[in-house]
C-alpha atoms as a PDB file:
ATOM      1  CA  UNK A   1       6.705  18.373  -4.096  1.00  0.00           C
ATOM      2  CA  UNK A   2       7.102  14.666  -3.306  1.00  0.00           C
ATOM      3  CA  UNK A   3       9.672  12.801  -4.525  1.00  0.00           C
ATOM      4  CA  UNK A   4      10.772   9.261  -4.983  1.00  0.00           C
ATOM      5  CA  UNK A   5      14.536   8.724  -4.178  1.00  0.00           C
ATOM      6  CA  UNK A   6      14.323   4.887  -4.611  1.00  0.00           C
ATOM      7  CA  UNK A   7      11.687   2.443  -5.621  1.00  0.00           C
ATOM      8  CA  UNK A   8      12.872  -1.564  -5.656  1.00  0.00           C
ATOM      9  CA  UNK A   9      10.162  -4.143  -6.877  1.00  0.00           C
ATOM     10  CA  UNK A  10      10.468  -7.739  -6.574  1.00  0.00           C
ATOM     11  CA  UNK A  11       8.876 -11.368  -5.012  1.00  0.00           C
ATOM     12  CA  UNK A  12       8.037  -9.384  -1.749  1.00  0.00           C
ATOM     13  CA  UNK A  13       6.079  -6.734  -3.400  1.00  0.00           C
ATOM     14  CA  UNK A  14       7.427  -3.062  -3.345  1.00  0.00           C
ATOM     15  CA  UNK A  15       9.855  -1.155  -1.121  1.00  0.00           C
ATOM     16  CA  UNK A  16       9.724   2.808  -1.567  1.00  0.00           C
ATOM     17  CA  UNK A  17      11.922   6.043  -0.412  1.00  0.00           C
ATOM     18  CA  UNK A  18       9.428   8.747  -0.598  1.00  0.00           C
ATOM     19  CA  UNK A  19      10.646  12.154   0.163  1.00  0.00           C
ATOM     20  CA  UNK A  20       6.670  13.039   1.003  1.00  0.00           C
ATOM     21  CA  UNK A  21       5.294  17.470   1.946  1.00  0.00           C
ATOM     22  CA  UNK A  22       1.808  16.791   0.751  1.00  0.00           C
ATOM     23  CA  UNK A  23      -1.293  14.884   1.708  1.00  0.00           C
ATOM     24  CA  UNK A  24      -2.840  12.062   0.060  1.00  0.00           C
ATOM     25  CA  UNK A  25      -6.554  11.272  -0.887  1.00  0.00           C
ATOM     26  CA  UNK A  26      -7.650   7.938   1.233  1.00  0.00           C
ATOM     27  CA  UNK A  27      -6.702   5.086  -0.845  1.00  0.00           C
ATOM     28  CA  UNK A  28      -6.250   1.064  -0.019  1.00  0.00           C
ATOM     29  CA  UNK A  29      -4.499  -1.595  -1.715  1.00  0.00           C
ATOM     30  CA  UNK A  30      -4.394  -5.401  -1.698  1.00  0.00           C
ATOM     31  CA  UNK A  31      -0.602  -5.292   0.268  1.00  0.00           C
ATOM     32  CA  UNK A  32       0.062  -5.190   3.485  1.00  0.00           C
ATOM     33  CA  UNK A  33       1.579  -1.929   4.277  1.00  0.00           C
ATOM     34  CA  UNK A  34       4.618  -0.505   6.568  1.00  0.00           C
ATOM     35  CA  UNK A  35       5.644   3.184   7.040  1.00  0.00           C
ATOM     36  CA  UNK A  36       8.778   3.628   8.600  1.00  0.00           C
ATOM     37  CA  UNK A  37      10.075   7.783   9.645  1.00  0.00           C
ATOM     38  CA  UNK A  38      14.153   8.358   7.797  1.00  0.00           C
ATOM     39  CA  UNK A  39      14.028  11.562   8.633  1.00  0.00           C
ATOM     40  CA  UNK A  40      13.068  15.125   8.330  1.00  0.00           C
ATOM     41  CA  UNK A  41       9.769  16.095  10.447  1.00  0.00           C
ATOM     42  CA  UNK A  42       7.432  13.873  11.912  1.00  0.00           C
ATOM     43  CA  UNK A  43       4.268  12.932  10.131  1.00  0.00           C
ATOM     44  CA  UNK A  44       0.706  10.833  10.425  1.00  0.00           C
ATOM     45  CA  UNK A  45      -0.557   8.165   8.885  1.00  0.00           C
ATOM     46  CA  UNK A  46      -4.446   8.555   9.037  1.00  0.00           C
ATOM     47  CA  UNK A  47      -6.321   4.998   9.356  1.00  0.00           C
ATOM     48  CA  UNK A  48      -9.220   3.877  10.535  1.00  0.00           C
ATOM     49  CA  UNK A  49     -10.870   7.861  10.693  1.00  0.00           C
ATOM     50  CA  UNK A  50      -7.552   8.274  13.759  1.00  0.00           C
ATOM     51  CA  UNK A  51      -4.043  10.029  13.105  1.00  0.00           C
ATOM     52  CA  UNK A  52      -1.140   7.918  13.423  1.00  0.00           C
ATOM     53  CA  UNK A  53       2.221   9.119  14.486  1.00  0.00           C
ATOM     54  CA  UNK A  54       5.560   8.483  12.282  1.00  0.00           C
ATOM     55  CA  UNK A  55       8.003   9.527  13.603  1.00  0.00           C
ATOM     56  CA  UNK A  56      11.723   8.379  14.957  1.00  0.00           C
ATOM     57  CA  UNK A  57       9.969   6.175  17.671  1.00  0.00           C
ATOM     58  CA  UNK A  58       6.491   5.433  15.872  1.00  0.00           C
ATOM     59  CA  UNK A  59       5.657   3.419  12.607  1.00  0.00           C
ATOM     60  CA  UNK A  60       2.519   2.463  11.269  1.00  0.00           C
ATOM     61  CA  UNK A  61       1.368  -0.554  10.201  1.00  0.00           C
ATOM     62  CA  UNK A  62      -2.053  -1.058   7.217  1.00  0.00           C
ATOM     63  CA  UNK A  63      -3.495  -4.069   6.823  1.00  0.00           C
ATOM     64  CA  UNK A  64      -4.711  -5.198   3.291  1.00  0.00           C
ATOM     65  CA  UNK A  65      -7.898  -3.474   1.809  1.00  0.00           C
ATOM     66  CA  UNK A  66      -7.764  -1.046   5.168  1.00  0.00           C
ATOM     67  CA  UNK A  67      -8.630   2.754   3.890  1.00  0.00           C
ATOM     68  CA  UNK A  68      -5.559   4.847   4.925  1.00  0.00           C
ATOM     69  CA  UNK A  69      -3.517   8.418   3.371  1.00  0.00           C
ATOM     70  CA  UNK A  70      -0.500  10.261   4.436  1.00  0.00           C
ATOM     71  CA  UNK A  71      -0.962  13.187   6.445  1.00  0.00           C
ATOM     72  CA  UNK A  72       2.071  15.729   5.983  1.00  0.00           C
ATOM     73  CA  UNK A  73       3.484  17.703   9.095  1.00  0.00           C
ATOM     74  CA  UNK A  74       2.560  21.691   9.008  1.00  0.00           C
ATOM     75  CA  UNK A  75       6.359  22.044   7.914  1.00  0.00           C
ATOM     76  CA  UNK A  76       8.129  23.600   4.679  1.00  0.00           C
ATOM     77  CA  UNK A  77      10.561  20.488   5.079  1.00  0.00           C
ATOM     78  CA  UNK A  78       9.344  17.049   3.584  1.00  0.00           C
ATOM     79  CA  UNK A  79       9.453  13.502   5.764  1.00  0.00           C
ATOM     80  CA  UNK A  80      11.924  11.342   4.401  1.00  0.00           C
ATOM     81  CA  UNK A  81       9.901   7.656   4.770  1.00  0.00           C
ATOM     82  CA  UNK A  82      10.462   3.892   3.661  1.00  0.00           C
ATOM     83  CA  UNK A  83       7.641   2.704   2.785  1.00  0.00           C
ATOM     84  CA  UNK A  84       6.885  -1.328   2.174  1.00  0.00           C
ATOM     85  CA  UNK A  85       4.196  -2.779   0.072  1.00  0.00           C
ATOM     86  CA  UNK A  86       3.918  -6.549   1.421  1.00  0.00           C
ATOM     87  CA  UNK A  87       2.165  -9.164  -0.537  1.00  0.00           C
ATOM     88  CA  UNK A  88       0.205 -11.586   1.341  1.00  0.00           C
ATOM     89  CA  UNK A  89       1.655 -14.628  -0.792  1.00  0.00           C
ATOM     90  CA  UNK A  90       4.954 -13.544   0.276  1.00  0.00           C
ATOM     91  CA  UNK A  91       4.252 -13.032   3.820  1.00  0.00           C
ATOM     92  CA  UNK A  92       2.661 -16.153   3.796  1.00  0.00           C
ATOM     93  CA  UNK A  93       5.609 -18.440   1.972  1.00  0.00           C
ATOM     94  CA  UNK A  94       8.404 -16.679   4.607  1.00  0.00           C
ATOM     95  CA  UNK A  95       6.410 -16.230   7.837  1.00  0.00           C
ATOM     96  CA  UNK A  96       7.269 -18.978  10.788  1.00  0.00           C
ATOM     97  CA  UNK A  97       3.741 -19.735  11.246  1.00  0.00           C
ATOM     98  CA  UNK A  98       1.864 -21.460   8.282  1.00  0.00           C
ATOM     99  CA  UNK A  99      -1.351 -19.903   9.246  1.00  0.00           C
ATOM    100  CA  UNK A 100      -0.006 -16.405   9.218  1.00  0.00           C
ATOM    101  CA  UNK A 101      -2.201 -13.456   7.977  1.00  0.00           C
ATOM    102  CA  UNK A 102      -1.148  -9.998   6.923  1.00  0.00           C
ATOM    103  CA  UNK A 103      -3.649  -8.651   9.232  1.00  0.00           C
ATOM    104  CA  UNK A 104      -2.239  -6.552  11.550  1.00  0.00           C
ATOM    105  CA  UNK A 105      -2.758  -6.851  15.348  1.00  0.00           C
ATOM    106  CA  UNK A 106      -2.851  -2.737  15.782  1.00  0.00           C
ATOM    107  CA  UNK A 107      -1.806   0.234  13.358  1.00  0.00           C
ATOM    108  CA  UNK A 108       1.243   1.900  15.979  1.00  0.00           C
ATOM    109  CA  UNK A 109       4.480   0.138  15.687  1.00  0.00           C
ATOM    110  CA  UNK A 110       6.622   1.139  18.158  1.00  0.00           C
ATOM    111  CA  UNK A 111      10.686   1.365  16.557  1.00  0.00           C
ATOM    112  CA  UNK A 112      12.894  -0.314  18.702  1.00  0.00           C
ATOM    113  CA  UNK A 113      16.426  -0.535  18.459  1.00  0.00           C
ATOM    114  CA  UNK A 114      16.108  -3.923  16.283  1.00  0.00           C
ATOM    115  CA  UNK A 115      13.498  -2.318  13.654  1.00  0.00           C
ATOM    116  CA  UNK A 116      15.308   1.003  13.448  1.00  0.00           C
ATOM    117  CA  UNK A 117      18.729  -0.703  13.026  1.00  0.00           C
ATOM    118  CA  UNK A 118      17.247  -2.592   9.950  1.00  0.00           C
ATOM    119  CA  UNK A 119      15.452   0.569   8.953  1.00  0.00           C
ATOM    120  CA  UNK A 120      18.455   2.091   8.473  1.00  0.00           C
ATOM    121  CA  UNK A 121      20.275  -0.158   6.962  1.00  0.00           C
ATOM    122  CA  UNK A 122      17.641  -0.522   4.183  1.00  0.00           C
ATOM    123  CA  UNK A 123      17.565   2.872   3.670  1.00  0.00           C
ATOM    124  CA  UNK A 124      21.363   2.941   3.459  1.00  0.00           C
ATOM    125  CA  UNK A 125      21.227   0.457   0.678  1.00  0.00           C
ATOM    126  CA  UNK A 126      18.445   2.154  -0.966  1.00  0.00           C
ATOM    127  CA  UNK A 127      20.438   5.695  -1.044  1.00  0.00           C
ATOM    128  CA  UNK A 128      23.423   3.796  -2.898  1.00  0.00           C
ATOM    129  CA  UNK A 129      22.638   3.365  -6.701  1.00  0.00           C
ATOM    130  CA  UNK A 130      26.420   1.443  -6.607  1.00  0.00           C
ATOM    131  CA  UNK A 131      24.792  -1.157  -3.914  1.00  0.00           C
ATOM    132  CA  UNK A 132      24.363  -4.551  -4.230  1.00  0.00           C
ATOM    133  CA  UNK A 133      22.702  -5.904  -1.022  1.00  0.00           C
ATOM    134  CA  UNK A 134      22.242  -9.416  -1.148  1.00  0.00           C
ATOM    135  CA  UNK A 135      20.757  -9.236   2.352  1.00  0.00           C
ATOM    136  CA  UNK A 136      18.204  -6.864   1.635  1.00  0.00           C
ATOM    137  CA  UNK A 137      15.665  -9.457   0.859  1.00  0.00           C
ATOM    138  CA  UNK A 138      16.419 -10.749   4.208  1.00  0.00           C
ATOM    139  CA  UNK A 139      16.282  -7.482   5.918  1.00  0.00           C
ATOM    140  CA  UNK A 140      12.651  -6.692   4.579  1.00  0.00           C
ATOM    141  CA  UNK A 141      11.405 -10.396   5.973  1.00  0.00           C
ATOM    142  CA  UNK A 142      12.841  -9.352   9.079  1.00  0.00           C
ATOM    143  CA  UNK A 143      11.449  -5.984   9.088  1.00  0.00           C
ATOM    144  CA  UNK A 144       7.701  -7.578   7.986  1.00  0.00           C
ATOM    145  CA  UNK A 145       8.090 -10.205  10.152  1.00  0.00           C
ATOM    146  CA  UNK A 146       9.336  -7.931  13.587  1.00  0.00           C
ATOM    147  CA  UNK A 147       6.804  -5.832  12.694  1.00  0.00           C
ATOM    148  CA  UNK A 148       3.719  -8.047  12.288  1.00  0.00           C
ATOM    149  CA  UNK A 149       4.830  -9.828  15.448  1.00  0.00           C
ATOM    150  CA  UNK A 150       4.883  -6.789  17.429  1.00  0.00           C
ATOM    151  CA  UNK A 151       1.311  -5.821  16.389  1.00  0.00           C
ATOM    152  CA  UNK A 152      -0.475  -8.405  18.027  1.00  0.00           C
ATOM    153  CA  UNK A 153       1.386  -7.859  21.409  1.00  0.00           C
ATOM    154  CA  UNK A 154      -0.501  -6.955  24.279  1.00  0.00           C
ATOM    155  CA  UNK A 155      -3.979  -7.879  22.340  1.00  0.00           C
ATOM    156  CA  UNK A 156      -6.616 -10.013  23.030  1.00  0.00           C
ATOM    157  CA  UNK A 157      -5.646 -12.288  20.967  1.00  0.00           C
ATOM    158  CA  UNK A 158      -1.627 -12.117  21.611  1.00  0.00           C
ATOM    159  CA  UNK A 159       0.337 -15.114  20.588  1.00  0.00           C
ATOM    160  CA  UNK A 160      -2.770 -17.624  20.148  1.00  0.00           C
ATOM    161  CA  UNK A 161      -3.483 -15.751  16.754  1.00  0.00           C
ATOM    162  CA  UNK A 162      -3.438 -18.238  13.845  1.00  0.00           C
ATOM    163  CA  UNK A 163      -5.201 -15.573  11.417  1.00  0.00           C
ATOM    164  CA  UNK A 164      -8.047 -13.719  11.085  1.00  0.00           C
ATOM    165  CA  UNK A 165     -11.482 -14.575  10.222  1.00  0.00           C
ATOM    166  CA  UNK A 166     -12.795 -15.831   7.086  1.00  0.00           C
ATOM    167  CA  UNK A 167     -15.743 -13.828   5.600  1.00  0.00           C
ATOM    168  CA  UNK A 168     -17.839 -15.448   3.274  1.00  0.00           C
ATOM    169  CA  UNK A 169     -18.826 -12.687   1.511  1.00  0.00           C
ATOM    170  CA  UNK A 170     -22.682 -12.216  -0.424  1.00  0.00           C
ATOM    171  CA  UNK A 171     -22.858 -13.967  -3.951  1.00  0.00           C
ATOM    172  CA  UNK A 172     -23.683 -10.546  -4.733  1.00  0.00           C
ATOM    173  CA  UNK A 173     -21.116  -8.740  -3.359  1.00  0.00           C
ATOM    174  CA  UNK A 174     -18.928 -11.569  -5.205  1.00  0.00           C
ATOM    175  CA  UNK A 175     -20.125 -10.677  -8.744  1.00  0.00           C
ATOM    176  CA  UNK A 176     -19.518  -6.741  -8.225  1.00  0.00           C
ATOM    177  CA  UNK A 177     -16.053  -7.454  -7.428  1.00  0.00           C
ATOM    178  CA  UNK A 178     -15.445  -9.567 -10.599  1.00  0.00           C
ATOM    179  CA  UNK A 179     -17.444  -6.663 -12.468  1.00  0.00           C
ATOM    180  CA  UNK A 180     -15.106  -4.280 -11.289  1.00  0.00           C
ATOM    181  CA  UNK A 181     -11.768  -6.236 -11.829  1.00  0.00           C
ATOM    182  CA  UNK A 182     -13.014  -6.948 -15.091  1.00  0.00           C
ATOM    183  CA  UNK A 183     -13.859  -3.144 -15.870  1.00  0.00           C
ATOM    184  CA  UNK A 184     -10.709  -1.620 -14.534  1.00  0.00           C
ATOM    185  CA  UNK A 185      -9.806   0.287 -17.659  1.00  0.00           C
ATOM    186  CA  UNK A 186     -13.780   1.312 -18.305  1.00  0.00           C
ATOM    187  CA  UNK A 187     -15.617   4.206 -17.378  1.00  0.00           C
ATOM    188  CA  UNK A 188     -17.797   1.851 -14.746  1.00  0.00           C
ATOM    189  CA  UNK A 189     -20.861   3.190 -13.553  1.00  0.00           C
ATOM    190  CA  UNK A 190     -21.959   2.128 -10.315  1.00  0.00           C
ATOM    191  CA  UNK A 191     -24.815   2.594 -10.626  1.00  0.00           C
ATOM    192  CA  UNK A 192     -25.158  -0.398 -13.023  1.00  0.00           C
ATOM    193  CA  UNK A 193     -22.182  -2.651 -11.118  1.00  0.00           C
ATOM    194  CA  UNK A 194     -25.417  -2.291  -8.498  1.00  0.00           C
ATOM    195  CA  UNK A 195     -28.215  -3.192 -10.929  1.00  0.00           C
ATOM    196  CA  UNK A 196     -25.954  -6.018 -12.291  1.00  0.00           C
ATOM    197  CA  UNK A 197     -25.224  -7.242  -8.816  1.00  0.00           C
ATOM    198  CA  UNK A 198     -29.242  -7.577  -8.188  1.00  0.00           C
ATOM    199  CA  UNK A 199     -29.199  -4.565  -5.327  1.00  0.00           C
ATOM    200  CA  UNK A 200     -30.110  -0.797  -4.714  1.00  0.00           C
ATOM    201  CA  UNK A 201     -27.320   1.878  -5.463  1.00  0.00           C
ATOM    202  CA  UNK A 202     -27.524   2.354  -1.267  1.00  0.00           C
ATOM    203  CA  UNK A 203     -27.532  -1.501  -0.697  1.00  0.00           C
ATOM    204  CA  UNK A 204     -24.880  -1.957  -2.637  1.00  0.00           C
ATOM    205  CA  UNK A 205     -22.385   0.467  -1.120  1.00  0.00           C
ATOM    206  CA  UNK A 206     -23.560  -0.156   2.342  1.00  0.00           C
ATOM    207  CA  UNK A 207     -23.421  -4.135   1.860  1.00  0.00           C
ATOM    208  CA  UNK A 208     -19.610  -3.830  -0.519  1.00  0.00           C
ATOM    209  CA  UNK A 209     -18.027  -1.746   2.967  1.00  0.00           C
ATOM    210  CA  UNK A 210     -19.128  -3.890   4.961  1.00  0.00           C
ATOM    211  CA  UNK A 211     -17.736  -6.794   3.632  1.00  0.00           C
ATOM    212  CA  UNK A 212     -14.821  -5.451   1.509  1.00  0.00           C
ATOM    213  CA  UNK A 213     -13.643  -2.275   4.316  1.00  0.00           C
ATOM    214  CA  UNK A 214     -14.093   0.070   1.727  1.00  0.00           C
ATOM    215  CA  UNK A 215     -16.225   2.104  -0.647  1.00  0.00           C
ATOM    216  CA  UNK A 216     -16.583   0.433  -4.462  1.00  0.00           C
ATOM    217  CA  UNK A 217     -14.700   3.546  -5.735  1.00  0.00           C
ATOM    218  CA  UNK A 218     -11.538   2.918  -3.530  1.00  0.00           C
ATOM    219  CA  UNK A 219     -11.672  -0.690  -4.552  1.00  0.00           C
ATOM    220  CA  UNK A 220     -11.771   0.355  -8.086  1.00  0.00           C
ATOM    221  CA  UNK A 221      -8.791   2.991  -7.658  1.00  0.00           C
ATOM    222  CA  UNK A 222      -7.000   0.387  -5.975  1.00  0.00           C
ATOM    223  CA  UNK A 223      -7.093  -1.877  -8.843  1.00  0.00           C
ATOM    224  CA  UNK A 224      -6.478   0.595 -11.304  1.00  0.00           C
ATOM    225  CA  UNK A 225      -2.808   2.015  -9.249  1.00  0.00           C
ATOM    226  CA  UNK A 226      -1.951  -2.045  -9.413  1.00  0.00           C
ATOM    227  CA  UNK A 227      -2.676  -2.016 -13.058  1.00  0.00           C
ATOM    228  CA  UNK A 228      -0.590   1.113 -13.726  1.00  0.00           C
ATOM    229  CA  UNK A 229       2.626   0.612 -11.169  1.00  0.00           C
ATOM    230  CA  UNK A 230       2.893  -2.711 -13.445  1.00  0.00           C
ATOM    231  CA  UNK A 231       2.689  -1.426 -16.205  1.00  0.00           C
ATOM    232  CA  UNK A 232       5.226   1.663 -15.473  1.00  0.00           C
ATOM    233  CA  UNK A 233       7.404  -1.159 -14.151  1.00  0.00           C
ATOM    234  CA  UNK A 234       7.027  -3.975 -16.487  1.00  0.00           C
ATOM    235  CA  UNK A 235       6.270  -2.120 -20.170  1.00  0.00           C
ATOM    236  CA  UNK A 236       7.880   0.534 -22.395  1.00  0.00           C
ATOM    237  CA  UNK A 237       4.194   2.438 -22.603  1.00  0.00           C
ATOM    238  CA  UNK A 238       3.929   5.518 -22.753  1.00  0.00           C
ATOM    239  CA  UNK A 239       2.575   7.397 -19.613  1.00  0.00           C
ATOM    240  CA  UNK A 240      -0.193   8.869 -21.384  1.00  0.00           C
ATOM    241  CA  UNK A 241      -1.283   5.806 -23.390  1.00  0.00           C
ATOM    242  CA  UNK A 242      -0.989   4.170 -19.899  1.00  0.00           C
ATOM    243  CA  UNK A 243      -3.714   6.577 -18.724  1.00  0.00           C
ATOM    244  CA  UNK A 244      -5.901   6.299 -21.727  1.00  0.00           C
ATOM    245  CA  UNK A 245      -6.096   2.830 -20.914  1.00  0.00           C
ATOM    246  CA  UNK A 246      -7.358   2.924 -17.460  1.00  0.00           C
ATOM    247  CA  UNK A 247      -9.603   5.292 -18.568  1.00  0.00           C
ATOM    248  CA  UNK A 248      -7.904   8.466 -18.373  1.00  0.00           C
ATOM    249  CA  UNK A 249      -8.724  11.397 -20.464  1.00  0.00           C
ATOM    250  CA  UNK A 250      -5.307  12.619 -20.574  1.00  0.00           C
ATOM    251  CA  UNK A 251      -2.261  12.581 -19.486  1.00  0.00           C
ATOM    252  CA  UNK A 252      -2.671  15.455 -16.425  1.00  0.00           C
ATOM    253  CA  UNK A 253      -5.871  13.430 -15.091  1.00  0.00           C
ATOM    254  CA  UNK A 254      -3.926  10.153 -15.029  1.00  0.00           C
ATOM    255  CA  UNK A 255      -1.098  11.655 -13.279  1.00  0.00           C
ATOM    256  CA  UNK A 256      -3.399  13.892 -10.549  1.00  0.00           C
ATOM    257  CA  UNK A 257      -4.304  10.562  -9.672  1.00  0.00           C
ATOM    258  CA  UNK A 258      -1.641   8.694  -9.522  1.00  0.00           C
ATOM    259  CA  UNK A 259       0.305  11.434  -7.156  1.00  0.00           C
ATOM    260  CA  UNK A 260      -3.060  11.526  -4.795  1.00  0.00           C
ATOM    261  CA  UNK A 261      -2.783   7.522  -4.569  1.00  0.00           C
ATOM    262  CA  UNK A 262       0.972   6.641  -4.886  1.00  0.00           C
ATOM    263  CA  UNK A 263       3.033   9.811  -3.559  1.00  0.00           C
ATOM    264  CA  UNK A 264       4.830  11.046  -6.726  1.00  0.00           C
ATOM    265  CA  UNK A 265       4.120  11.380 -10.821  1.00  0.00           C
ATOM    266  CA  UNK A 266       3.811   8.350 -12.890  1.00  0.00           C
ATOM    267  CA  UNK A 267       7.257   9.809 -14.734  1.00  0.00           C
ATOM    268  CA  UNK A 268       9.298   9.992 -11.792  1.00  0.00           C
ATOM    269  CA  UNK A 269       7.725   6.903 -10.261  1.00  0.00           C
ATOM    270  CA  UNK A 270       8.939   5.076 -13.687  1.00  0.00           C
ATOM    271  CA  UNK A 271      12.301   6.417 -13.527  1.00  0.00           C
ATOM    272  CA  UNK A 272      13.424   5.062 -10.239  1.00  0.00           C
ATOM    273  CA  UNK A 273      12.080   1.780 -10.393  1.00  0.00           C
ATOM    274  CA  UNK A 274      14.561  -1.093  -9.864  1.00  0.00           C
ATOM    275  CA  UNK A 275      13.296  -4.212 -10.249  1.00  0.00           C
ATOM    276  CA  UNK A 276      13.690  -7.512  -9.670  1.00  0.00           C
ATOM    277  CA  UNK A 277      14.659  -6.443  -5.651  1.00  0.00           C
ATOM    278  CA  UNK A 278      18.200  -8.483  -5.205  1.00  0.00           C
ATOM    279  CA  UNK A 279      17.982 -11.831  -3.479  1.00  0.00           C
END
């Protein structure tokens, strides 16, 4: 079973040590995303319908919004990963160029000797409950920023990249996405986000992936793992009453889901959470 040995939260967004043996369901979120190999077997990453190595020489790199899950190795012995969750504010505030995105150039990140020392060393601090790393702030820019760097060389675009482009996106498509944000804890209906948003069921989900990247109902599952890592993080709720209110019938629903879109059970996720990350 997967297991979270570590789990700090803080201004950058989330950094995770998932022991990981099972696979995911495809999921996205609104963070950029980083999966870095520890140890133990190597694994995939699947993105963009194509299985990504990680492994000690290959990382993967999501960008926001992009549809990915984890993709265990046919072992009995579970990949020990770190696993970032980058917000775009964040990236934005600490990255040397003001125009930076959280786009990534291309999804294999190759470790060199740089990103696996401070791989390492992350993990090191995260494996210590006694630690107090006032550099591991630092190290996670670093690791972000070495990262996102390396992505978009040897692209078209290479080093003239200032971002990617803006989509205005359909009024329509606009009001769905406030329907949905404002019905996260609902039992939402698609079929009447559609209606409400003035198009076909088929228009609708064909028009929402192409300007979102994603389905409605991976948007919606997005918002509603957002809405419950906060509130496992940031309230005293209980896990159940947690689930009722995102719409859960009970307790074992909410936590099938939450170990399909976020590795472990809501309990154990709870229980390691550290937060705010040192500075």
């Amino acid at each position: 079973m997967s297991t979270a040995i570590a789990v700090f939260h803080g201004a950058f967004g989330r950094v995770c040590l998932y022991s990981m043996d099972r696979r995911m369901a495809p999921h996205a979120h609104r963070e950029g995303h980083l999966i870095f190999h520890v140890q133990g077997p190597p694994a995939a990453m699947s993105v963009g319908d194509q299985l990504w190595p990680i492994s000690p020489g290959q990382a993967v790199a999501v960008s926001p919004w992009q549809s990915h899950y984890f993709q265990n190795a046919p072992s009995s012995q579970p990949t020990l990963a770190l696993v970032l969750y980058i917000r775009p504010a964040w990236f934005l505030e600490v990255a040397r160029q003001v125009t930076a995105s959280l786009q990534f150039g291309r999804v294999g990140i190759e470790v060199t000797d740089r990103l696996g020392h401070l791989v390492r060393e992350t993990a090191a601090t995260m494996l210590d409950p006694d630690a107090d790393d006032p550099m591991l702030e630092d190290r996670l820019c670093a690791l972000s920023q070495s990262a996102y760097d390396q992505s978009w060389q040897w692209t078209e675009s290479g080093r003239a990249f200032i971002g990617p482009n803006v989509v205005s996106r359909d009024f329509r498509i606009r009001r769905s996405l406030r329907i949905l944000q404002r019905g996260v804890g609902e039992d939402i209906d698609m079929c009447a986000v559609a209606r409400e948003a003035g198009l076909s069921r088929p228009h609708f989900y064909k028009l929402f992936r192409e300007q979102v990247g994603l389905t409605p109902n991976l948007y919606l599952n997005a918002l509603r793992m957002e809405r419950a890592i906060d509130k496992l993080s940031e309230s005293a709720d209980a896990v159940a009453d947690i689930g009722f209110d995102l719409g859960f019938s009970s307790q074992a629903s909410f936590s099938r889901f939450f170990i399909a879109n976020g590795v472990v059970p809501p309990t154990a996720y709870r229980r390691c959470v550290q937060t705010p990350l040192p500075h």
